[in-house]
C-alpha atoms as a PDB file:
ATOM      1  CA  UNK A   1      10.121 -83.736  10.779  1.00  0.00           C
ATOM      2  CA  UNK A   2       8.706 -82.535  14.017  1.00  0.00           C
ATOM      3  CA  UNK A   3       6.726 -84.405  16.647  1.00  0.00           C
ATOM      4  CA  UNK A   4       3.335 -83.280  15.687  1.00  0.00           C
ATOM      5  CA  UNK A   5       4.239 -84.064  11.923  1.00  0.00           C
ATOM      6  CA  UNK A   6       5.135 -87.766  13.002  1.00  0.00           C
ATOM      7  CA  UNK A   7       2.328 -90.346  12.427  1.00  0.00           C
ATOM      8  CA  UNK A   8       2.568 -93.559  13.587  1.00  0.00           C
ATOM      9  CA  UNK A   9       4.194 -95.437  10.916  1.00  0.00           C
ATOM     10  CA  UNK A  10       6.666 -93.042  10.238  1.00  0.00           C
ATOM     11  CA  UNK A  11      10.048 -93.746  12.297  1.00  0.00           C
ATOM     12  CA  UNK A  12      11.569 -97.727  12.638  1.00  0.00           C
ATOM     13  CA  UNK A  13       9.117-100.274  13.183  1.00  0.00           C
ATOM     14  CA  UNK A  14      10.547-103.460  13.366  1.00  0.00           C
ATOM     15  CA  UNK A  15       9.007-105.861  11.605  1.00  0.00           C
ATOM     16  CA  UNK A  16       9.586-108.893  14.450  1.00  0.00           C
ATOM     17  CA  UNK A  17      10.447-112.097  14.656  1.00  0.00           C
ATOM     18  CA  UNK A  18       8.834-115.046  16.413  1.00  0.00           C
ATOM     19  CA  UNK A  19      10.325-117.010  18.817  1.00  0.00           C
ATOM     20  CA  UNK A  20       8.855-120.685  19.453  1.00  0.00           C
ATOM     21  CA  UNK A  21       9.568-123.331  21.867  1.00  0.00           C
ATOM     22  CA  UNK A  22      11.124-127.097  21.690  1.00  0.00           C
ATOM     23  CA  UNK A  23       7.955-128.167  20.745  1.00  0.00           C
ATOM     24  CA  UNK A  24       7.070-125.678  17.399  1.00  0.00           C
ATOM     25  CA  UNK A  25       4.489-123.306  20.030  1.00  0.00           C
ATOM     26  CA  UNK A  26       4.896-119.676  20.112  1.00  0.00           C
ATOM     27  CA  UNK A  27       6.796-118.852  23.245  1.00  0.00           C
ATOM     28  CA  UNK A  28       4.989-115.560  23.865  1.00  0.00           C
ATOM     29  CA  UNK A  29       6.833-114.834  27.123  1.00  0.00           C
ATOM     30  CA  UNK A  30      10.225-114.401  24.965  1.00  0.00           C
ATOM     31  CA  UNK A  31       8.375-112.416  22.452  1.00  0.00           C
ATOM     32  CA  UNK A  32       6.797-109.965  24.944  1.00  0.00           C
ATOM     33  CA  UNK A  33      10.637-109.738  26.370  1.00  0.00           C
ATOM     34  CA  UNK A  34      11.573-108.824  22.542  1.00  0.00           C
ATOM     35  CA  UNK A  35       9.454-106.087  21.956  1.00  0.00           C
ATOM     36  CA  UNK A  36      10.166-104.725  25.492  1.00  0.00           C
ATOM     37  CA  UNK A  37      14.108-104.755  24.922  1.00  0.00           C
ATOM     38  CA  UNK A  38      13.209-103.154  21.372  1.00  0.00           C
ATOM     39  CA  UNK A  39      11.289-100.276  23.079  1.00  0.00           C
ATOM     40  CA  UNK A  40      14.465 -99.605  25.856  1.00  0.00           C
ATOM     41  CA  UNK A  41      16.225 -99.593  22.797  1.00  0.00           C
ATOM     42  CA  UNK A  42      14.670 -96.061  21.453  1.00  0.00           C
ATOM     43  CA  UNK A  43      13.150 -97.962  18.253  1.00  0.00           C
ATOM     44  CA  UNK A  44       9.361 -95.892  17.143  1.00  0.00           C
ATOM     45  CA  UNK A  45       7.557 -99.408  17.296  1.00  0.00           C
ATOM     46  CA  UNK A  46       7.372-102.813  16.119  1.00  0.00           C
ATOM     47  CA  UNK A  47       5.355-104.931  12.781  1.00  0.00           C
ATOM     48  CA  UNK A  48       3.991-108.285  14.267  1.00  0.00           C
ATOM     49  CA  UNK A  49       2.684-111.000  12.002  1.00  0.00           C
ATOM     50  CA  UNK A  50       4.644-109.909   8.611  1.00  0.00           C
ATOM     51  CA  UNK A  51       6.575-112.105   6.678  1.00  0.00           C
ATOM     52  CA  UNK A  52       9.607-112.362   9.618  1.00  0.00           C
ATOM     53  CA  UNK A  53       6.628-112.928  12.092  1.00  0.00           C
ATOM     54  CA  UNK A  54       6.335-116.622   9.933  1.00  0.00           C
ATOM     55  CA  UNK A  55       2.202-114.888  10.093  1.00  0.00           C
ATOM     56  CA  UNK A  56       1.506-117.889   7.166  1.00  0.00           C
ATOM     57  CA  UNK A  57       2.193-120.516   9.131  1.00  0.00           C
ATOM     58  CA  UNK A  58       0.144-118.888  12.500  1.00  0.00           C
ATOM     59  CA  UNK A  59      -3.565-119.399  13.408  1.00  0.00           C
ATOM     60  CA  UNK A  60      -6.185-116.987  13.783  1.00  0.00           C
ATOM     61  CA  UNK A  61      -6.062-117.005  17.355  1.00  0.00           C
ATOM     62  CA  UNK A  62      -2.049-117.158  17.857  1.00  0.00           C
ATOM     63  CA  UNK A  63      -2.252-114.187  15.187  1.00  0.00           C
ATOM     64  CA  UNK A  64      -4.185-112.185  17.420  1.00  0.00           C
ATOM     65  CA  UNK A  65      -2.342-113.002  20.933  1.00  0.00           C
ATOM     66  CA  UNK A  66       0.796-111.947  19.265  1.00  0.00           C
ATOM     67  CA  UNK A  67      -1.037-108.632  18.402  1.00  0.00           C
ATOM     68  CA  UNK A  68      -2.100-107.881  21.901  1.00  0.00           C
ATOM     69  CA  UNK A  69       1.385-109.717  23.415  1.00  0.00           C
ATOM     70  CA  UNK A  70       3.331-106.309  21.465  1.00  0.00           C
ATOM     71  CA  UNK A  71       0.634-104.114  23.219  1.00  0.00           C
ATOM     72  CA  UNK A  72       1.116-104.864  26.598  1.00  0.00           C
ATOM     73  CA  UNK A  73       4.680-104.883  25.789  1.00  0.00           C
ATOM     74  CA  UNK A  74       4.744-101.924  24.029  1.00  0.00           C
ATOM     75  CA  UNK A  75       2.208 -99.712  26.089  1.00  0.00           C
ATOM     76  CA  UNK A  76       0.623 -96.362  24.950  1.00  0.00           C
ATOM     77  CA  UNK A  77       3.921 -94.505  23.911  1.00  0.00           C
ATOM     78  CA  UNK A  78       5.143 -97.573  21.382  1.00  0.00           C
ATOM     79  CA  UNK A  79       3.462 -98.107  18.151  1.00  0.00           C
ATOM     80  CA  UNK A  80       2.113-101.521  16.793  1.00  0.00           C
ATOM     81  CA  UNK A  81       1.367-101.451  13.466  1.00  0.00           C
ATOM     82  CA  UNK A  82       0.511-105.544  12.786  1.00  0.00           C
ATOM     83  CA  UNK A  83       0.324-106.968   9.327  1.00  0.00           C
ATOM     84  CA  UNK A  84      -2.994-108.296   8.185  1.00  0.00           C
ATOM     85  CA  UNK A  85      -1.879-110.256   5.032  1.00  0.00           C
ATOM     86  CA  UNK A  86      -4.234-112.959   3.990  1.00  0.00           C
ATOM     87  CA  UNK A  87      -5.802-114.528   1.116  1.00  0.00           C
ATOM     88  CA  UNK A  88      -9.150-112.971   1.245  1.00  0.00           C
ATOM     89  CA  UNK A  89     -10.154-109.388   2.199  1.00  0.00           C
ATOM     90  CA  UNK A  90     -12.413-110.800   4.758  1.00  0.00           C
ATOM     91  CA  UNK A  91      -9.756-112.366   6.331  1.00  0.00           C
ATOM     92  CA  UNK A  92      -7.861-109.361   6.361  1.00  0.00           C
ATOM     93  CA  UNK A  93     -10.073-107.100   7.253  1.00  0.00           C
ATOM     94  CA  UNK A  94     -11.115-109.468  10.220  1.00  0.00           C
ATOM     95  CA  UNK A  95      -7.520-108.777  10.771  1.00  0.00           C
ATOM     96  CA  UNK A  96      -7.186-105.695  11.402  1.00  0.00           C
ATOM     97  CA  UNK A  97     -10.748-104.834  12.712  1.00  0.00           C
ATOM     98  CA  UNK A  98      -9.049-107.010  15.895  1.00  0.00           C
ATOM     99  CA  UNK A  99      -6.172-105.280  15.705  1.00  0.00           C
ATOM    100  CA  UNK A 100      -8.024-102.236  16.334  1.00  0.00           C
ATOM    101  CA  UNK A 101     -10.000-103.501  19.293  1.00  0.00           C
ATOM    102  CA  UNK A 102      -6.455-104.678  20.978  1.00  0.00           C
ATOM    103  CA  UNK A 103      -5.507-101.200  21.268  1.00  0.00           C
ATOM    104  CA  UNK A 104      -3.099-101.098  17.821  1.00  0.00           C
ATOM    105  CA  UNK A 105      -2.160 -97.724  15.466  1.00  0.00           C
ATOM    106  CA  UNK A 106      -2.334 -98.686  12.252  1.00  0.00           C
ATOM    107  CA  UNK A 107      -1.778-101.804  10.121  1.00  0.00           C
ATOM    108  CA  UNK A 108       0.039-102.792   7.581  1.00  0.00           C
ATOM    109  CA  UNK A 109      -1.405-105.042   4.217  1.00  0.00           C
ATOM    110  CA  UNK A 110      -0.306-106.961   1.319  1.00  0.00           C
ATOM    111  CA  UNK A 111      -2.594-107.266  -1.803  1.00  0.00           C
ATOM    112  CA  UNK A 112      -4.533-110.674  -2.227  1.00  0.00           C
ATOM    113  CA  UNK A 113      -2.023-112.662  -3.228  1.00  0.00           C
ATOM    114  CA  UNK A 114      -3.621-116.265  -3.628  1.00  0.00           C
ATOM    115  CA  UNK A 115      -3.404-115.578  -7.812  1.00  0.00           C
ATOM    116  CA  UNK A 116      -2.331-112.764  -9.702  1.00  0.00           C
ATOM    117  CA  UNK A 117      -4.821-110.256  -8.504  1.00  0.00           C
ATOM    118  CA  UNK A 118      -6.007-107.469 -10.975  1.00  0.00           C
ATOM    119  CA  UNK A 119      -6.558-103.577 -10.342  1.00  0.00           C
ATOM    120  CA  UNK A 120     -10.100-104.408  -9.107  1.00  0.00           C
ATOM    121  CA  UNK A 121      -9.476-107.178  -6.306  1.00  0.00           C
ATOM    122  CA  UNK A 122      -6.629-105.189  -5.178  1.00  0.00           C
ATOM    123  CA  UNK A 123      -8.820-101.716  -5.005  1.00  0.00           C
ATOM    124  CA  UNK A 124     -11.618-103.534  -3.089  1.00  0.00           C
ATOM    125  CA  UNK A 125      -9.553-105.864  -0.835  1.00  0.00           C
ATOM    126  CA  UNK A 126      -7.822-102.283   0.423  1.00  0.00           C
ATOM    127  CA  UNK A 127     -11.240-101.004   0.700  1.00  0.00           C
ATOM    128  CA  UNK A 128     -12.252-103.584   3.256  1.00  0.00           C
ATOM    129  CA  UNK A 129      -9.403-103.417   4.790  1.00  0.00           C
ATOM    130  CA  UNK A 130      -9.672 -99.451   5.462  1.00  0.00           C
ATOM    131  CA  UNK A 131     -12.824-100.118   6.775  1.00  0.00           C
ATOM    132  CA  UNK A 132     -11.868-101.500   9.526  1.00  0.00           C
ATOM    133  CA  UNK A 133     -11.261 -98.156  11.071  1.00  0.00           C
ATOM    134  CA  UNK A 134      -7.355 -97.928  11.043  1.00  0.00           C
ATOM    135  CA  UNK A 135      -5.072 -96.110   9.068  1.00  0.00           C
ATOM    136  CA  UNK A 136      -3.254 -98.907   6.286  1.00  0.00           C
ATOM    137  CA  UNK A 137       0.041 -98.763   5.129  1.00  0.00           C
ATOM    138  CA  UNK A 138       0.315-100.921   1.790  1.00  0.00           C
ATOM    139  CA  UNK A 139       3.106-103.776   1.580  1.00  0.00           C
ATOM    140  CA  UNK A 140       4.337-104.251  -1.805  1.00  0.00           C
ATOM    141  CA  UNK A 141       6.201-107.100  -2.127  1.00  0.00           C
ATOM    142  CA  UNK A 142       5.675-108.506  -6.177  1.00  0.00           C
ATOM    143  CA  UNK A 143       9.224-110.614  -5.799  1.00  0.00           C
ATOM    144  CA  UNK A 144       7.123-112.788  -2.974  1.00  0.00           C
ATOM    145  CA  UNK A 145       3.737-112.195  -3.728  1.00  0.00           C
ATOM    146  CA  UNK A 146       3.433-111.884  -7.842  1.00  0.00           C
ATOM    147  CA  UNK A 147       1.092-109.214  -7.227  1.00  0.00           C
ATOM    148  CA  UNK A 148       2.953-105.236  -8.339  1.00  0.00           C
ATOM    149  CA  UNK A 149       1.617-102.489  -5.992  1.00  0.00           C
ATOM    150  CA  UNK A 150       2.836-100.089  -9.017  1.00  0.00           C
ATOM    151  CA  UNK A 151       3.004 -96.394  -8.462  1.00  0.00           C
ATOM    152  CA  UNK A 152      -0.168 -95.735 -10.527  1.00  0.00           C
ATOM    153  CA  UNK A 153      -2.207 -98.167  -8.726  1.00  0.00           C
ATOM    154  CA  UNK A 154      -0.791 -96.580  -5.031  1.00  0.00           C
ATOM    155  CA  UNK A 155      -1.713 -93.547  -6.450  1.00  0.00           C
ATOM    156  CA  UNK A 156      -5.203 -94.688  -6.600  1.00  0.00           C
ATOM    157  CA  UNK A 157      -5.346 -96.666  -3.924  1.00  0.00           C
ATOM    158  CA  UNK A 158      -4.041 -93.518  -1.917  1.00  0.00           C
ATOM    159  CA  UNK A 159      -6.581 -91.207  -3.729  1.00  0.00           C
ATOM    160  CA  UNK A 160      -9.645 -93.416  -2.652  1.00  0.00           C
ATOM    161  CA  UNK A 161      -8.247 -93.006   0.759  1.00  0.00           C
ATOM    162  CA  UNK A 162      -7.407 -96.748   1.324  1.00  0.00           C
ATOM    163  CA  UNK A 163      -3.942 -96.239   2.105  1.00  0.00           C
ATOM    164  CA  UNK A 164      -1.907 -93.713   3.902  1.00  0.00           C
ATOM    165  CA  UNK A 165       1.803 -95.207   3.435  1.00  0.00           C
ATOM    166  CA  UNK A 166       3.479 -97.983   1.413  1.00  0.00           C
ATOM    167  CA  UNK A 167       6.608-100.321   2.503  1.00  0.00           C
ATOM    168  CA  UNK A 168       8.273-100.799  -0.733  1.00  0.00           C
ATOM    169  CA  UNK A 169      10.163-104.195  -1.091  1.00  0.00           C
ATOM    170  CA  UNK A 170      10.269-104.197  -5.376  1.00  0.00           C
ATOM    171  CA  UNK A 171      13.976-102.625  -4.299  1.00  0.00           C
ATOM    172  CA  UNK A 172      13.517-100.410  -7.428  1.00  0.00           C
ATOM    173  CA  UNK A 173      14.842 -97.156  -6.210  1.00  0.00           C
ATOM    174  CA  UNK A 174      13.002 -95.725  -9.372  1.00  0.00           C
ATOM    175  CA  UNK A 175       9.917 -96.376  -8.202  1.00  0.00           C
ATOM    176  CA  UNK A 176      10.021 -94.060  -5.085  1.00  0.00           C
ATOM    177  CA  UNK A 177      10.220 -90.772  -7.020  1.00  0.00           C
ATOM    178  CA  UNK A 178       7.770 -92.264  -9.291  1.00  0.00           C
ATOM    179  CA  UNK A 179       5.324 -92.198  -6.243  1.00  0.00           C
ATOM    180  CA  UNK A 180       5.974 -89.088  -4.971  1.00  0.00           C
ATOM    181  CA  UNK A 181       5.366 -87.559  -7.952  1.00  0.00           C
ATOM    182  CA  UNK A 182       1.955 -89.381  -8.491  1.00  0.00           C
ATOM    183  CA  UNK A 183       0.628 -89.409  -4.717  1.00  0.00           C
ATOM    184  CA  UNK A 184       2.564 -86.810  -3.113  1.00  0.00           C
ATOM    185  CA  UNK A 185       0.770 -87.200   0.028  1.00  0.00           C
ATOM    186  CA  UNK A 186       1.350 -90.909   0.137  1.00  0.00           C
ATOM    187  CA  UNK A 187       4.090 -91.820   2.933  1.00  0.00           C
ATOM    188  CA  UNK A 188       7.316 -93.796   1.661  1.00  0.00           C
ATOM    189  CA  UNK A 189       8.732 -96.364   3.700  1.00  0.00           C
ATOM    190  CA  UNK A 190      11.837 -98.569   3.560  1.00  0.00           C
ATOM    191  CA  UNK A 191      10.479-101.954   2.960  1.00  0.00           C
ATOM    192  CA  UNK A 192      14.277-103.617   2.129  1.00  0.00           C
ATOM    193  CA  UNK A 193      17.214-103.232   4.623  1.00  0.00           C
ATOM    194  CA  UNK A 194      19.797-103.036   1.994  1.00  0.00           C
ATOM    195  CA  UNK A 195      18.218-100.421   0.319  1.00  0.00           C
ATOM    196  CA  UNK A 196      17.873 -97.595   3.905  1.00  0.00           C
ATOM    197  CA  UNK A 197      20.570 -95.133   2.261  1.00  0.00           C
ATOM    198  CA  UNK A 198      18.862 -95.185  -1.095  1.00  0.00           C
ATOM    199  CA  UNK A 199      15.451 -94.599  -0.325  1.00  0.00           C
ATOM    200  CA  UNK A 200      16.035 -92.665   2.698  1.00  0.00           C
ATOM    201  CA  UNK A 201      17.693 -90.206   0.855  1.00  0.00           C
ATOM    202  CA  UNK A 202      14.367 -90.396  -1.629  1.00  0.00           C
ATOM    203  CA  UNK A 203      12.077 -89.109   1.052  1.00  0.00           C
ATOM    204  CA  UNK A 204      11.286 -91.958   3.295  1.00  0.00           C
ATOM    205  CA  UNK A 205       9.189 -91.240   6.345  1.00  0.00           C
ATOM    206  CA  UNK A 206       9.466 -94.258   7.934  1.00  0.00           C
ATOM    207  CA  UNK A 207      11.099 -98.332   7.881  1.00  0.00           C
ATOM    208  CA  UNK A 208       9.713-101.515   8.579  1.00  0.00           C
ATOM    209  CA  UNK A 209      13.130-103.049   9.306  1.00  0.00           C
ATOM    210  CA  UNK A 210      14.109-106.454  10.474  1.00  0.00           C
ATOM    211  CA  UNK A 211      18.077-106.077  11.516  1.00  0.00           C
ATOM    212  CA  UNK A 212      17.235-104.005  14.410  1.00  0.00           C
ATOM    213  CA  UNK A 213      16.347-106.972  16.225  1.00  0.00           C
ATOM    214  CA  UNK A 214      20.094-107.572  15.841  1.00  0.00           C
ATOM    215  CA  UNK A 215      21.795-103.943  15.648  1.00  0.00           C
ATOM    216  CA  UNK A 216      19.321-101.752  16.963  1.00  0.00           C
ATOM    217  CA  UNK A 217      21.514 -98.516  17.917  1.00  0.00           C
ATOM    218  CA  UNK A 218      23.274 -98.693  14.536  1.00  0.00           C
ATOM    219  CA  UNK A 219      20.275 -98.629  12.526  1.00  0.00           C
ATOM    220  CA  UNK A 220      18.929 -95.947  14.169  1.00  0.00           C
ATOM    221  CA  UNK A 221      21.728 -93.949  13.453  1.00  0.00           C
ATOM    222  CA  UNK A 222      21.829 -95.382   9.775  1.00  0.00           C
ATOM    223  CA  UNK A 223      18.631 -94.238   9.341  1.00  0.00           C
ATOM    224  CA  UNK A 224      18.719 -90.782  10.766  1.00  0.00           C
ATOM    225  CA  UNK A 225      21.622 -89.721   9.012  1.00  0.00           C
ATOM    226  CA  UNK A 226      19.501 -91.631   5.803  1.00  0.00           C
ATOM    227  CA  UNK A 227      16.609 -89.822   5.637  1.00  0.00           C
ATOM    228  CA  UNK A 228      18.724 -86.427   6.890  1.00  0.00           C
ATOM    229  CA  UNK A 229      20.537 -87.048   3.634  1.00  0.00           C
ATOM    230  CA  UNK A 230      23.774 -87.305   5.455  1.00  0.00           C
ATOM    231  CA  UNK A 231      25.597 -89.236   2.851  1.00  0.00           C
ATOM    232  CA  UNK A 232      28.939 -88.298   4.686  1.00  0.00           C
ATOM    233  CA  UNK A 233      27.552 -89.894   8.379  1.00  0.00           C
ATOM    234  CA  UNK A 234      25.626 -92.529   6.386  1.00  0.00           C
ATOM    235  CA  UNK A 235      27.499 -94.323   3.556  1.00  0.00           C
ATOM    236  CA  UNK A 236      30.467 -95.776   6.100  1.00  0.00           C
ATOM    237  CA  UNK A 237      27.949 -97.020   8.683  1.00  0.00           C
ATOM    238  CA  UNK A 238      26.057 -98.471   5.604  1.00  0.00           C
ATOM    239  CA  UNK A 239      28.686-100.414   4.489  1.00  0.00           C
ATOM    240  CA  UNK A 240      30.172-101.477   7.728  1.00  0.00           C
ATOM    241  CA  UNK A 241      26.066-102.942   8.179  1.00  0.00           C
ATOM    242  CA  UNK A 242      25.514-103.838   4.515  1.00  0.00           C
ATOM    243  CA  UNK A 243      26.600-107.705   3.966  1.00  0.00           C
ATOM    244  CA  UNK A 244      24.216-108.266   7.062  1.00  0.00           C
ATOM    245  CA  UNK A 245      21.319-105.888   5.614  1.00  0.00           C
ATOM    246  CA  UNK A 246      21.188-107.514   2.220  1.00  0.00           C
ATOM    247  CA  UNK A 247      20.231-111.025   3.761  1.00  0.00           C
ATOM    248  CA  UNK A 248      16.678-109.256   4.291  1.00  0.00           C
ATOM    249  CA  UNK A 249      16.064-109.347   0.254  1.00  0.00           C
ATOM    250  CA  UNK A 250      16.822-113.317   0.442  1.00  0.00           C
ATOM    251  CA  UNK A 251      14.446-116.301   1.283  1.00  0.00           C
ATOM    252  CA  UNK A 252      16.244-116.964   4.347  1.00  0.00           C
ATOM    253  CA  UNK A 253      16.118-113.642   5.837  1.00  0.00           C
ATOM    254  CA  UNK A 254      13.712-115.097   8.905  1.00  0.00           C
ATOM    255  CA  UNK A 255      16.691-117.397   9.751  1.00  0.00           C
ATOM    256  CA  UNK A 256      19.812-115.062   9.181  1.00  0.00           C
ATOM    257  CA  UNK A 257      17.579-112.561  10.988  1.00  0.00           C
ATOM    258  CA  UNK A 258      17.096-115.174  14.305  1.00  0.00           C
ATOM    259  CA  UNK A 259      20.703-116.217  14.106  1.00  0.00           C
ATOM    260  CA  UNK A 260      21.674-112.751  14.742  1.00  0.00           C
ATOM    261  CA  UNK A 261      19.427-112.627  17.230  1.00  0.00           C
ATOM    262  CA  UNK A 262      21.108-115.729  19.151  1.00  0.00           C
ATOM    263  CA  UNK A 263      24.786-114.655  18.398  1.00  0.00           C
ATOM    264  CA  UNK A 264      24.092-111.165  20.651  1.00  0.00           C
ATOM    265  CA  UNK A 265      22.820-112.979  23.628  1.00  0.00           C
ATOM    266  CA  UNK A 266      18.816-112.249  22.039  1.00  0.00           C
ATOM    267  CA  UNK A 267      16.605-115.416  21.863  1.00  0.00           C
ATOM    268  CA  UNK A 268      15.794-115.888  17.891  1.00  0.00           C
ATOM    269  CA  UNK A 269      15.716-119.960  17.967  1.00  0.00           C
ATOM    270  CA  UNK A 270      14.054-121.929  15.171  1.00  0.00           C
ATOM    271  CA  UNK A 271      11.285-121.253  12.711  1.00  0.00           C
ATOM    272  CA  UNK A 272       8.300-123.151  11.792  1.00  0.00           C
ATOM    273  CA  UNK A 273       8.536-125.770   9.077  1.00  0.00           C
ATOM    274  CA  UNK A 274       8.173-125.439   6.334  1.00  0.00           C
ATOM    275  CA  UNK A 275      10.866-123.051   6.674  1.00  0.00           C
ATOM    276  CA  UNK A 276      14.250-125.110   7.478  1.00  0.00           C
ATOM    277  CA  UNK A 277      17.560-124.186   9.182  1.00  0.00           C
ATOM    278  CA  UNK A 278      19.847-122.343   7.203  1.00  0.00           C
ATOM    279  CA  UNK A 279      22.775-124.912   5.459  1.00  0.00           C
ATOM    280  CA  UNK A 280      25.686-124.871   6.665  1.00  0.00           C
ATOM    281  CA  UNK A 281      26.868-122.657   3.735  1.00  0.00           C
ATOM    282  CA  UNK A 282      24.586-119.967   4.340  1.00  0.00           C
ATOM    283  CA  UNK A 283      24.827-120.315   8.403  1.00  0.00           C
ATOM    284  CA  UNK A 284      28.784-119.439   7.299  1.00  0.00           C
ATOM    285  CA  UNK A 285      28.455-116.654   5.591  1.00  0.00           C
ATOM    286  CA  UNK A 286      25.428-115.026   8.062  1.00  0.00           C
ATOM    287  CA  UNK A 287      27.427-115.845  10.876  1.00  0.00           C
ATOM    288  CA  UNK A 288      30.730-114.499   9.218  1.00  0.00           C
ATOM    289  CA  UNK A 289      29.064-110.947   8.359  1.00  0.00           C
ATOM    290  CA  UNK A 290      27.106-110.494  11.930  1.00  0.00           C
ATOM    291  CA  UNK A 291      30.714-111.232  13.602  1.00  0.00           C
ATOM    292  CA  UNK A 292      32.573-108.458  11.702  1.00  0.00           C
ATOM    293  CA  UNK A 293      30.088-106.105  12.772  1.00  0.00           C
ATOM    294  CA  UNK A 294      30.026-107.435  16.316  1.00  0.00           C
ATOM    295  CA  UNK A 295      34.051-107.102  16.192  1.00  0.00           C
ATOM    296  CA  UNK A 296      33.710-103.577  14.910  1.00  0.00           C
ATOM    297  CA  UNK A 297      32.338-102.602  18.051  1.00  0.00           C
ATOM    298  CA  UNK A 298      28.623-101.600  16.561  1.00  0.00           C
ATOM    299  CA  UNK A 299      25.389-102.615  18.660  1.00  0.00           C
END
C-alpha cells in the first residue's frame, strides 16, 4: 500500500483509553499527554470515545472536549477518527457533525443498539450519520451490541455509500472473505486484538487496536508483518503478545487495558462505575501476561 493509497482509517488507530481523576472527572491533561506519546510512538492515529474511551458513561460536552483534546494533541499529520455510538441517529449524527467541525478525519459508528435494530433503522441511522459530511467506518460489534452488521447488510450499507470501512469485532474470521467478496471496495479492519494475524492476513487495511497503549512498537511490527502476510515474522511475535491481546474480546478489556498502561510507567488509573476494578483473580492473570512480555524485552 503506498502513501497516496492510504486513507485515513487505514493503518493503527488506537482506540484510547480515558484517564480520570480521584474524583471520577476526566483528567484531560493526562489524556492529551496519551495521545501525544502515541503519536512519538509512530502509531497512524487514535479512536476516542469507543467502547475503551468508557463513551457510555461520558456527557455530550466531555464527549466532544475529548474529541478536540486528540486534535490538538494529534495535529494535522495524526488522524482522529472518534466514535459516534449512540442510541439514536440524531445523536449520532450530532456526533460526528462536531467531530467534523473540531478538525477530525473520519468517524467511526455502531448500529442503534437500544433494541434489536432491523435492516431499515440500521440503513437510515448510517444514512444520517454519513450526512454529516465525514467518511464512516462501521463498528460491528453483535457480542456487545445484539445488533449483526452481517456481510450482506455492509454490502449495502457500503453500496448506498454510507460506509467506507468496517471494524469487525464478531471475531469470525469467515466473515472477512465473505465481505470482500460482496463489497470489494469496502475497507477491512481489525476490530479484535487477538484476531491481528488472522484477519491481517485476510486483507485488512487498517486496526482499531487497544494494546498499543501498552506495547506500541510491538504491535506495529505485529501488524506489518500481518497484513504483509509474513506468517514467518508474525506468528512468534503473535504469540509472545497473544495472552495479553485476547483480554480485548473480554468485558474487562477497559481495565486489563489501563493496568497495562500503569505497569509501563503510562497513567491508565480507574474507570467509571459502573465498570469496577478487576478481582483479584483477573488483576493476576492480566498482570502475570503483561509481565512476561515486559520480561521478554518487547515495548
Amino acid at each position: 500500500m503506498t502513501d497516496t493509497d492510504k486513507k485515513p482509517w487505514h493503518g493503527i488507530l488506537v482506540a484510547t483509553s480515558l484517564q480520570f481523576d480521584a474524583d471520577g472527572e476526566i483528567d484531560f491533561g493526562a489524556y492529551k499527554d496519551n495521545v501525544a506519546w502515541l503519536k512519538e510512538q509512530g502509531l497512524d492515529g487514535v479512536a476516542p470515545n469507543g467502547s475503551l474511551g468508557e463513551y457510555q458513561s461520558l456527557s455530550w460536552e466531555e464527549r466532544d472536549k475529548v474529541v478536540q483534546t486528540a486534535v490538538e494533541a494529534g495535529g494535522d499529520d495524526f488522524v482522529v477518527m472518534p466514535g459516534v455510538g449512540a442510541y439514536s441517529g440524531r445523536e449520532s449524527k450530532r456526533h460526528a457533525q462536531v467531530a467534523k467541525d473540531l478538525g477530525a478525519k473520519a468517524v467511526m459508528g455502531l448500529p442503534p443498539n437500544a433494541y434489536r435494530a432491523d435492516e431499515r433503522s440500521i440503513l437510515e441511522h448510517f444514512e444520517l450519520v454519513a450526512s454529516a459530511g465525514l467518511p464512516v467506518t462501521a463498528y460491528n460489534n453483535p457480542i456487545d451490541t445484539k445488533v449483526d452488521l452481517t456481510p450482506p447488510l455492509l454490502a449495502k450499507l457500503y453500496g448506498e455509500g454510507f460506509i467506507v470501512g468496517v471494524k469487525e469485532f464478531s471475531g469470525d474470521v469467515r466473515r472477512c472473505y465473505e465481505i470482500s467478496e460482496l463489497a470489494p471496495g469496502l475497507d477491512l479492519m481489525i476490530g479484535t486484538d487477538d484476531t491481528v494475524l488472522e484477519v491481517g492476513i485476510a486483507g485488512a487495511k487498517g486496526w482499531v487496536a487497544g494494546y498499543p497503549q501498552v506495547f506500541p512498537q510491538a504491535c506495529i511490527e505485529l501488524f506489518r508483518a500481518s497484513i504483509a502476510r509474513d506468517v514467518e515474522k508474525a506468528l512468534p511475535l503473535y504469540r509472545q503478545l497473544h495472552p495479553v491481546l485476547r483480554w480485548d474480546s473480554k468485558t474487562e478489556f477497559i481495565q486489563a487495558i489501563k493496568l497495562g498502561q500503569d505497569m509501563i510507567g503510562r497513567n491508565g488509573g480507574g474507570c467509571r462505575p459502573p465498570r469496577q476494578p478487576l478481582t483479584a483473580e483477573q488483576e493476576k492473570v492480566v498482570r502475570e501476561a503483561t509481565q512476561a512480555v515486559i520480561d521478554a524485552g518487547l515495548k
